[in-house]
Each structure stands twice: as structure tokens, then as C-alpha cells.
N, C-alpha and C. Protein backbone atom coordinates (compact mmCIF):
# COMPACT_ATOMS: atom_id res chain seq x y z
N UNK A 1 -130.60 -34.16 -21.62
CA UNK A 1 -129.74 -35.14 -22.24
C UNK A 1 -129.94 -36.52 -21.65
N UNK A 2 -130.37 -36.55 -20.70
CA UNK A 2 -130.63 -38.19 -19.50
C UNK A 2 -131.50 -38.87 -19.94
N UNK A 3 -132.58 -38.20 -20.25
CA UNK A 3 -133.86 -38.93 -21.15
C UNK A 3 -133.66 -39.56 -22.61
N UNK A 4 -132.35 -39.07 -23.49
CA UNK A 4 -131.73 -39.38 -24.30
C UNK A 4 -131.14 -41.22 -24.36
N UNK A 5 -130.46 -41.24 -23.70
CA UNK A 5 -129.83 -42.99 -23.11
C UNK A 5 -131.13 -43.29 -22.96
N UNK A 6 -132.01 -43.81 -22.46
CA UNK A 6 -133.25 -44.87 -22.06
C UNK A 6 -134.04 -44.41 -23.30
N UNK A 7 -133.86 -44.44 -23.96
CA UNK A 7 -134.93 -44.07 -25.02
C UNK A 7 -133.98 -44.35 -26.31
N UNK A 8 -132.74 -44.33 -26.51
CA UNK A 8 -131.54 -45.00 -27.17
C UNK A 8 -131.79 -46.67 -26.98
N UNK A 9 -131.32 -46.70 -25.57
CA UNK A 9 -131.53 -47.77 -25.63
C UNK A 9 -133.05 -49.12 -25.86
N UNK A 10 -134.17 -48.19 -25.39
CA UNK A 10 -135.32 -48.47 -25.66
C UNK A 10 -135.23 -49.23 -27.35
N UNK A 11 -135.16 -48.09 -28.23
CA UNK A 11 -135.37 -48.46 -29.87
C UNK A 11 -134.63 -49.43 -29.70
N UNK A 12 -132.84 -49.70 -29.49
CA UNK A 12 -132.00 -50.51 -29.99
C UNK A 12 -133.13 -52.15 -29.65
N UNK A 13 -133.35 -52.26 -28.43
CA UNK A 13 -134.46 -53.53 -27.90
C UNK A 13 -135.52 -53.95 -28.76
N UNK A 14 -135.99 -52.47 -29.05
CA UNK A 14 -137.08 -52.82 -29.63
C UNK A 14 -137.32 -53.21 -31.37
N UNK A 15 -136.17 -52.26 -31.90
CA UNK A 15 -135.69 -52.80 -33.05
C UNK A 15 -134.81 -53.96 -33.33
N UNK A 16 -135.18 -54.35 -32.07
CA UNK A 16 -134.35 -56.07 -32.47
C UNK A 16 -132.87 -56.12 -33.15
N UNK A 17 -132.09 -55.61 -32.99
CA UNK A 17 -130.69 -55.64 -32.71
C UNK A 17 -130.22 -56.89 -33.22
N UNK A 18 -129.01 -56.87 -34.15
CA UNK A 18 -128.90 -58.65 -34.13
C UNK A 18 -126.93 -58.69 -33.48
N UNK A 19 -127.23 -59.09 -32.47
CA UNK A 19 -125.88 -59.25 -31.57
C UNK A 19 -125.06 -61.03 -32.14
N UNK A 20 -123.68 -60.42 -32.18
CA UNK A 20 -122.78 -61.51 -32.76
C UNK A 20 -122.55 -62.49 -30.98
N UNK A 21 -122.88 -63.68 -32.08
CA UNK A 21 -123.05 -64.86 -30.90
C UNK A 21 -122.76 -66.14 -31.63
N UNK A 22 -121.63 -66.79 -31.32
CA UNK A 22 -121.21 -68.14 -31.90
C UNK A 22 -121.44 -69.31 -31.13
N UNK A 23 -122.46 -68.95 -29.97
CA UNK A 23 -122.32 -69.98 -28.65
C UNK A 23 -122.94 -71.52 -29.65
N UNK A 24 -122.21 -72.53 -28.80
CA UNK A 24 -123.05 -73.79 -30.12
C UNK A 24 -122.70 -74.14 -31.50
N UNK A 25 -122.14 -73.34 -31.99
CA UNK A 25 -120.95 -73.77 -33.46
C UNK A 25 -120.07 -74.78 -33.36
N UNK A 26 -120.37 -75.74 -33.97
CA UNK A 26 -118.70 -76.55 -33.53
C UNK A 26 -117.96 -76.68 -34.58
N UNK A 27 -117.31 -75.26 -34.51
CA UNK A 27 -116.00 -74.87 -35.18
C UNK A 27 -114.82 -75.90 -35.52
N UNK A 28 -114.64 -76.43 -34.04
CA UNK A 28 -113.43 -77.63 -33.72
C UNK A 28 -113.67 -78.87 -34.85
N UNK A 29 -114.83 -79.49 -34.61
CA UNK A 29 -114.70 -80.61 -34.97
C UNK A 29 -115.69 -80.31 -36.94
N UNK A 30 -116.04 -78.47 -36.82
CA UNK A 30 -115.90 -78.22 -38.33
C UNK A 30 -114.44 -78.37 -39.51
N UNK A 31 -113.39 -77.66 -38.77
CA UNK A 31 -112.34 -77.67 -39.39
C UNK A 31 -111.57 -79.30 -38.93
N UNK A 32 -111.92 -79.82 -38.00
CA UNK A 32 -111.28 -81.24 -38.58
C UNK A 32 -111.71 -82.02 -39.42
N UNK A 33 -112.95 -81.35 -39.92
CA UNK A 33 -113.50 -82.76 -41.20
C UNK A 33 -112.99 -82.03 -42.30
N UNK A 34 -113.11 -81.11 -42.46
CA UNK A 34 -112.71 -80.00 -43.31
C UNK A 34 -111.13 -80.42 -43.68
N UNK A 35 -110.79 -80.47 -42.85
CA UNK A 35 -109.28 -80.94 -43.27
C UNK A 35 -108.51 -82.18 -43.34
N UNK A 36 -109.77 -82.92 -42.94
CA UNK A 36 -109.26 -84.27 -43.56
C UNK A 36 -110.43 -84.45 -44.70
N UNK A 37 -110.40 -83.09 -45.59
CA UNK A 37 -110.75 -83.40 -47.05
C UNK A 37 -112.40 -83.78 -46.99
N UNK A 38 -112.99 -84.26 -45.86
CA UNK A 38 -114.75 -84.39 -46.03
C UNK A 38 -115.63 -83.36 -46.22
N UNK A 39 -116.79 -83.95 -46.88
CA UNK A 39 -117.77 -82.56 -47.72
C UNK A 39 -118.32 -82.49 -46.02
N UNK A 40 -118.37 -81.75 -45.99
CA UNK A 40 -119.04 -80.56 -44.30
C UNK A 40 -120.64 -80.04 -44.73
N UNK A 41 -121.49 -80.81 -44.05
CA UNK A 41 -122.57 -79.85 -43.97
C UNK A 41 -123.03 -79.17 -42.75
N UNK A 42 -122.95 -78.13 -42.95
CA UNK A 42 -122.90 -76.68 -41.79
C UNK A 42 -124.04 -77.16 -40.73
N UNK A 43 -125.40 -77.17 -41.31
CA UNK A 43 -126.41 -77.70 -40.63
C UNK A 43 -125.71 -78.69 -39.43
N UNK A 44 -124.80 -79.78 -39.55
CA UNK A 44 -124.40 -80.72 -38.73
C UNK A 44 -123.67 -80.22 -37.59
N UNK A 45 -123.51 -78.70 -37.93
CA UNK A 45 -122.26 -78.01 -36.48
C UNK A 45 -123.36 -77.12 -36.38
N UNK A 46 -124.30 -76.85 -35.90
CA UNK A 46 -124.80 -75.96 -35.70
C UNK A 46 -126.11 -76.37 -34.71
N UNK A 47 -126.14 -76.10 -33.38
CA UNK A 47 -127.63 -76.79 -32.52
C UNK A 47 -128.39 -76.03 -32.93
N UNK A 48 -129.14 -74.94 -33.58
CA UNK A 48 -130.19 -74.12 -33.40
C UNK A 48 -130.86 -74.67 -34.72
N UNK A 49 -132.22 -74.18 -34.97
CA UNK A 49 -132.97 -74.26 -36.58
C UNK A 49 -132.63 -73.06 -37.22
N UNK A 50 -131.98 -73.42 -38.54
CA UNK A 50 -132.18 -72.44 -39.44
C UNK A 50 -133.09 -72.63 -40.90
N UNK A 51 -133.05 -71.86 -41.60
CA UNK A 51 -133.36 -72.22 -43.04
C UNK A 51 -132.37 -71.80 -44.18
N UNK A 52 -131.19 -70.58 -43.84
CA UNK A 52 -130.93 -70.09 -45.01
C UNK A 52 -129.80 -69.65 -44.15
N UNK A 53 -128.13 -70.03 -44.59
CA UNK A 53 -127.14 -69.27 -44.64
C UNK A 53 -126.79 -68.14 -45.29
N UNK A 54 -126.13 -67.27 -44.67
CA UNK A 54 -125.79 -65.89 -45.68
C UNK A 54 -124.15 -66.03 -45.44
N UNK A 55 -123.14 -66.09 -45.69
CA UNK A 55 -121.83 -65.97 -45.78
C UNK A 55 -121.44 -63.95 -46.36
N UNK A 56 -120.31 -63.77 -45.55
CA UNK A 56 -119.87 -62.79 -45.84
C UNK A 56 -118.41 -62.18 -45.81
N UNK A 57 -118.25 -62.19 -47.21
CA UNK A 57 -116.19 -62.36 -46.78
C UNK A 57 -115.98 -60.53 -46.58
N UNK A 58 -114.55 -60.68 -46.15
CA UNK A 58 -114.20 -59.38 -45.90
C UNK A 58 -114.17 -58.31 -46.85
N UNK A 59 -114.61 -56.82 -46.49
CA UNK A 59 -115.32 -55.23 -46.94
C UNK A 59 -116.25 -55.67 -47.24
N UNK A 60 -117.40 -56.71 -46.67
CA UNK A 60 -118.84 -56.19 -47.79
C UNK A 60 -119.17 -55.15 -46.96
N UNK A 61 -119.57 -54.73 -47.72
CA UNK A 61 -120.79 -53.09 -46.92
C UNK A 61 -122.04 -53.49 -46.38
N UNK A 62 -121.92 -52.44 -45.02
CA UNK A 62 -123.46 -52.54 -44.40
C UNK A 62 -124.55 -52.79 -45.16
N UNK A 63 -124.48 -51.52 -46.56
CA UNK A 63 -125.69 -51.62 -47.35
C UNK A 63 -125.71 -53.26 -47.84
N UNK A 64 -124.69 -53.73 -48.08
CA UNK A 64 -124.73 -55.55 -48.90
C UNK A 64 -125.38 -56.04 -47.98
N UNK A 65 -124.96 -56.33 -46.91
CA UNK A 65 -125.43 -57.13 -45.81
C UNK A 65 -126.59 -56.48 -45.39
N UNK A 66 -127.26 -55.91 -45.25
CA UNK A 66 -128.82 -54.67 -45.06
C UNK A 66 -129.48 -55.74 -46.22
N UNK A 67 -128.86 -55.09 -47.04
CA UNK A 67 -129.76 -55.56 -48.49
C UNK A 67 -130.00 -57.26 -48.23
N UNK A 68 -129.04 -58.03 -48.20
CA UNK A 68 -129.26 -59.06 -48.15
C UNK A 68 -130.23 -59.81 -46.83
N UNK A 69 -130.10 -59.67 -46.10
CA UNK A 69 -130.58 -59.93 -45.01
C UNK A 69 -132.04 -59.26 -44.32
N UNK A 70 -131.55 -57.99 -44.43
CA UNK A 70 -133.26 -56.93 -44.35
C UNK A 70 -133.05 -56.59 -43.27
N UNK A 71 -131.86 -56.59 -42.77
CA UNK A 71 -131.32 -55.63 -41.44
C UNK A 71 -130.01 -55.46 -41.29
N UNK A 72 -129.85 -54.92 -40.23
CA UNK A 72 -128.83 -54.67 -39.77
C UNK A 72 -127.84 -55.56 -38.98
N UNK A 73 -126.54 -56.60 -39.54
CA UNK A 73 -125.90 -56.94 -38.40
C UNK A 73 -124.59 -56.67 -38.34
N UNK A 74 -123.95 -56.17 -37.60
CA UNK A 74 -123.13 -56.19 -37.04
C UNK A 74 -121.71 -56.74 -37.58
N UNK A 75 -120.62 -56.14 -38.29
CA UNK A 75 -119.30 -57.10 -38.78
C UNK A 75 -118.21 -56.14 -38.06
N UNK A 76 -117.59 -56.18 -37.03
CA UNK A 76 -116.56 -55.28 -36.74
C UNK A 76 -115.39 -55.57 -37.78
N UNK A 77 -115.20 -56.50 -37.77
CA UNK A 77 -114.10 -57.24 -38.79
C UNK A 77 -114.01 -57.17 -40.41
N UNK A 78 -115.14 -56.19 -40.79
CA UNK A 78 -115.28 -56.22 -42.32
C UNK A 78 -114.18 -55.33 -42.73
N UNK A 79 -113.29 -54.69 -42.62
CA UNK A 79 -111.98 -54.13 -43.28
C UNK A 79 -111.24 -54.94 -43.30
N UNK A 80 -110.96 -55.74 -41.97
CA UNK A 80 -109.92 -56.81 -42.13
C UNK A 80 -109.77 -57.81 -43.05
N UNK A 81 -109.13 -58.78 -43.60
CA UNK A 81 -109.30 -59.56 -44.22
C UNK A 81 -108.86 -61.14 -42.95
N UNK A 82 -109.35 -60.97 -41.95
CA UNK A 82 -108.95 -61.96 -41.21
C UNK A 82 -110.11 -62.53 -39.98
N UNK A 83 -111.49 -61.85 -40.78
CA UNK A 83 -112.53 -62.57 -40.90
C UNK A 83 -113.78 -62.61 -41.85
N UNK A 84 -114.61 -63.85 -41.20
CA UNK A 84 -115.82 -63.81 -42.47
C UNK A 84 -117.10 -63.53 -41.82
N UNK A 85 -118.30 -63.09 -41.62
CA UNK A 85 -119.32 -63.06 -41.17
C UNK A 85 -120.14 -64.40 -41.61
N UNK A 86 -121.12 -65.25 -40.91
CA UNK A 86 -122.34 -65.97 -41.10
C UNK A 86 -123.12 -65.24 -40.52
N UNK A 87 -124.39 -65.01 -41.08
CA UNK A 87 -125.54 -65.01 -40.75
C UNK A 87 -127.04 -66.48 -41.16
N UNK A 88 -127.25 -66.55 -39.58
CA UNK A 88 -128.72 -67.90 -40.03
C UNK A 88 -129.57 -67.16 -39.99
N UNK A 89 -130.90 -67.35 -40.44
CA UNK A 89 -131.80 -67.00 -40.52
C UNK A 89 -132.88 -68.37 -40.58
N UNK A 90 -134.13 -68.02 -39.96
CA UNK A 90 -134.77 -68.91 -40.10
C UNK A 90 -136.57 -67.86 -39.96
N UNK A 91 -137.12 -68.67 -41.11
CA UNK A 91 -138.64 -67.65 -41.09
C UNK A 91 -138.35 -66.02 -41.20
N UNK A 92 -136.85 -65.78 -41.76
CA UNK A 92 -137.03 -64.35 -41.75
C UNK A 92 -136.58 -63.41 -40.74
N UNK A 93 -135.86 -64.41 -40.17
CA UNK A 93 -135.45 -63.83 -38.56
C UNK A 93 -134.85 -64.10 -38.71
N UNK A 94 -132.97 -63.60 -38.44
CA UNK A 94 -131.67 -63.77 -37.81
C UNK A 94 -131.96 -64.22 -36.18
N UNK A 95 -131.47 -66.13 -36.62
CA UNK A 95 -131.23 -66.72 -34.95
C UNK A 95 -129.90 -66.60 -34.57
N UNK A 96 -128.83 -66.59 -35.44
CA UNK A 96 -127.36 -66.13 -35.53
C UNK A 96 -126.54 -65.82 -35.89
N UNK A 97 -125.77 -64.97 -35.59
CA UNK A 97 -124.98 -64.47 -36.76
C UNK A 97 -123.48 -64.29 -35.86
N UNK A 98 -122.19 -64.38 -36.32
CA UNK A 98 -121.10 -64.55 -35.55
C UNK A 98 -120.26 -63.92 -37.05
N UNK A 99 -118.93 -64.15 -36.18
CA UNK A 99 -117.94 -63.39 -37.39
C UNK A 99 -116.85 -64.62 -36.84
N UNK A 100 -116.84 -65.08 -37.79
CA UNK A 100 -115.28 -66.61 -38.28
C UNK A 100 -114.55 -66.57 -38.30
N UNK A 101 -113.73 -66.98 -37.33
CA UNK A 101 -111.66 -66.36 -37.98
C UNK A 101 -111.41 -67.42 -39.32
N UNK A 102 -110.67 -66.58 -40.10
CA UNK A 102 -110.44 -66.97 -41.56
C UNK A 102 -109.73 -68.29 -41.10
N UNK A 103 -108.79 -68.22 -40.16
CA UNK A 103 -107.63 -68.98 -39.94
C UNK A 103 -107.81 -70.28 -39.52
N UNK A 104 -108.84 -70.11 -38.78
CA UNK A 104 -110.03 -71.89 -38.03
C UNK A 104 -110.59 -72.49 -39.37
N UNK A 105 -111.56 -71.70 -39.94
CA UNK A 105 -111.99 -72.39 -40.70
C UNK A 105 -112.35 -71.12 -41.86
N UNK A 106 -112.08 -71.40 -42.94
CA UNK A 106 -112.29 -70.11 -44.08
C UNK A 106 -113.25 -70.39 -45.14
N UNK A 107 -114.21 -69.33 -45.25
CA UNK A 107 -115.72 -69.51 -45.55
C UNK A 107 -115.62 -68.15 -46.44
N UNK A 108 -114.00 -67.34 -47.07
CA UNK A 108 -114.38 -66.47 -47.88
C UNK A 108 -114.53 -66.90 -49.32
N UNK A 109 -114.78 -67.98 -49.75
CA UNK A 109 -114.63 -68.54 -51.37
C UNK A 109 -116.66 -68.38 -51.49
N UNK A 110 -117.17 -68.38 -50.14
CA UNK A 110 -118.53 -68.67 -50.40
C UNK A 110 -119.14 -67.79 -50.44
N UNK A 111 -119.16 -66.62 -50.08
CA UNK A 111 -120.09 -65.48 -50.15
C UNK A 111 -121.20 -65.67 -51.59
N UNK A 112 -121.98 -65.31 -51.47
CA UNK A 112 -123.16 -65.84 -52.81
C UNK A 112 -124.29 -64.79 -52.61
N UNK A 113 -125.15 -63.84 -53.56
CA UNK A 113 -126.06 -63.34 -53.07
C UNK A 113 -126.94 -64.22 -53.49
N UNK A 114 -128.51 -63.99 -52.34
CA UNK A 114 -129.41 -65.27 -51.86
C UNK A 114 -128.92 -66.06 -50.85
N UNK A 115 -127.61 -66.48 -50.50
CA UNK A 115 -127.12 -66.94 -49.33
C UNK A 115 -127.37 -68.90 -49.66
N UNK A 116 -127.41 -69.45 -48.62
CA UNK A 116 -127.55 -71.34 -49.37
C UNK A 116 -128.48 -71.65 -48.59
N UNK A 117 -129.97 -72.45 -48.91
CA UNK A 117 -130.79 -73.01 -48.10
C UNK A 117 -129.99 -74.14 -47.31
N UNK A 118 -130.34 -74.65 -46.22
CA UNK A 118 -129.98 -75.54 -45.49
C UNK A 118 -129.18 -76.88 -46.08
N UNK A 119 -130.22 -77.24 -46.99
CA UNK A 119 -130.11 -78.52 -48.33
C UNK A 119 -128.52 -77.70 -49.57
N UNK A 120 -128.81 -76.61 -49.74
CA UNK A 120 -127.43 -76.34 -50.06
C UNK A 120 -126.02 -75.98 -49.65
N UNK A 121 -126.17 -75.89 -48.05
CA UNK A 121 -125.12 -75.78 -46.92
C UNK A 121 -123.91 -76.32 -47.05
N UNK A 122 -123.56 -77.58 -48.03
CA UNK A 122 -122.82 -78.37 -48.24
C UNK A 122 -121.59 -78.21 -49.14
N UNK A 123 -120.68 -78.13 -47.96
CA UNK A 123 -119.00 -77.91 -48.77
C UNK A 123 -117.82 -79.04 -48.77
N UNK A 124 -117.30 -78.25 -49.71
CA UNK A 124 -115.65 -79.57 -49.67
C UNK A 124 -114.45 -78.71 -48.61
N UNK A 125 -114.47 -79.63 -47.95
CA UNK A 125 -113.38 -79.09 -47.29
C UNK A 125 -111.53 -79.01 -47.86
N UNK A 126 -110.57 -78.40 -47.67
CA UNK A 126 -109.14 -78.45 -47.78
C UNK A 126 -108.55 -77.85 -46.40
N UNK A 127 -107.12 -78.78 -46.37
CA UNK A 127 -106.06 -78.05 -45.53
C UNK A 127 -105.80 -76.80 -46.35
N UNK A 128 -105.95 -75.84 -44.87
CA UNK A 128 -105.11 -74.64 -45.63
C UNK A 128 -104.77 -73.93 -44.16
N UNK A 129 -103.06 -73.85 -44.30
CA UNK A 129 -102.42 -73.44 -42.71
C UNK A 129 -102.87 -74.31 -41.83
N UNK A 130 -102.99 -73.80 -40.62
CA UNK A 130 -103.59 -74.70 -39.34
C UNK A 130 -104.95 -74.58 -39.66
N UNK A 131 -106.06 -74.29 -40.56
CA UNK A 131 -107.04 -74.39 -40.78
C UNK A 131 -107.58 -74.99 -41.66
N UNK A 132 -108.84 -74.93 -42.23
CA UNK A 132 -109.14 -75.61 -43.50
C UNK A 132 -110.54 -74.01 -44.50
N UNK A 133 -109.96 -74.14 -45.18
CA UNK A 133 -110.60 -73.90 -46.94
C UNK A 133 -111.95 -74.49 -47.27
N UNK A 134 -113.23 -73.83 -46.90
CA UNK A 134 -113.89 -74.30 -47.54
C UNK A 134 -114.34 -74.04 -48.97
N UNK A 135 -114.81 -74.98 -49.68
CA UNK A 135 -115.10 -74.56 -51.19
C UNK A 135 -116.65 -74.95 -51.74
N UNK A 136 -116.92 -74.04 -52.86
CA UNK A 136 -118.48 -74.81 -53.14
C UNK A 136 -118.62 -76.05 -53.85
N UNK A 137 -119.69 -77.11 -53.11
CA UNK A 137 -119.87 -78.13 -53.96
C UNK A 137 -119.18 -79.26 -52.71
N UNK A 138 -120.29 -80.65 -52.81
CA UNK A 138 -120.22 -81.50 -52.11
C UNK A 138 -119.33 -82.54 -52.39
């Protein structure tokens, strides 16, 4: 059974795993433009390169997100309705993927299959609660 774990864990490494990581988002000063009503482009809160957002509001299924993406990531929060998943991708590779509290900033109006190239990243923001509403369209 011992040889079991290191060889578990081996594949998970080697199959490239995509671990939820929001480090570098700027959430904060996302939902303050957002809520004072300015179109938000995501690209502008975000330090890393991407090419292609994937949005994911709450119950999509593994298989949706599989399908869409071409792997496997990670949503603990997909029953709840009190978050959203992003996934970036860039060249085909997930550089990040995190799960959103609805309540900071809410990204469930966007879910889209194909996800938004960089150039289509661009939303209208609204107050909504202590957070802001994003919607499609600049």
C-alpha cells in the first residue's frame, strides 16, 4: 500500500494539476471601478499573460469545465451559489484559475461557452450589496 502515495502523488505532478491561486488579482480596486459604474477590463487587474478567460457561475459540472478548458480544475464552491470560478489560459495552458466570492465582485451573468479573448474581457460594472455586478458589454 506505501508504494501507492508516491506514485499518486507522482501522476498528480506530472499531470499538471491546475491548483486554485488568486495571488495578483486586484479584486479591491476591481470592484471599486465596478461600482462606481466604469467598464472594467479584467486584463488591467490581473499581473500575469493570458489570452482567453473562461468564467464559471455556480453547478457547472466537472464535465463543462473539462470540456471547456481540456482539463481538469478544481471548483470546491460549484454547489454553492456564493461563488464563481475564472479560469486564464494562455497558449493552451491554465496560468490561473481561482474561485470569486459572488459578494466582492460577481462574474455569474458571464459564463459564455468559448470563454472571452483578452480584447473581449471588457465589462460594465454595477453596485450590487457591498459588491459590484458585472455585466456583458463595454
Amino acid at each position: 500500500m506505501k508504494p501507492f502515495v508516491p506514485i499518486l502523488l507522482l501522476s498528480l505532478v506530472l499531470g499538471g494539476c491546475v491548483r486554485l491561486d488568486d495571488r495578483g488579482f486586484d479584486n479591491v480596486n476591481l470592484r471599486a471601478d465596478a461600482r462606481a459604474l466604469k467598464a472594467v477590463e479584467i486584463g488591467a487587474y490581473t499581473p500575469f499573460a493570458w489570452d482567453r478567460l473562461y468564467v464559471f457561475g455556480h453547478r457547472s459540472t466537472r464535465e463543462t469545465i473539462s470540456e471547456e478548458i481540456g482539463r481538469s480544475v478544481p471548483f470546491p464552491h460549484r454547489e454553492a451559489e456564493t461563488h464563481c470560478l475564472l479560469v486564464f489560459v494562455s497558449g493552451g495552458g491554465v496560468v490561473a484559475a481561482f474561485e470569486e466570492p459572488r459578494g466582492l465582485v460577481d462574474f455569474d451573468n458571464l459564463p459564455r461557452k468559448g470563454g472571452y479573448s483578452r480584447a473581449e474581457s471588457k465589462f460594465k460594472g454595477a453596485p450590487s450589496g457591498d459588491g459590484a455586478l458585472l455585466l456583458p458589454g463595454s
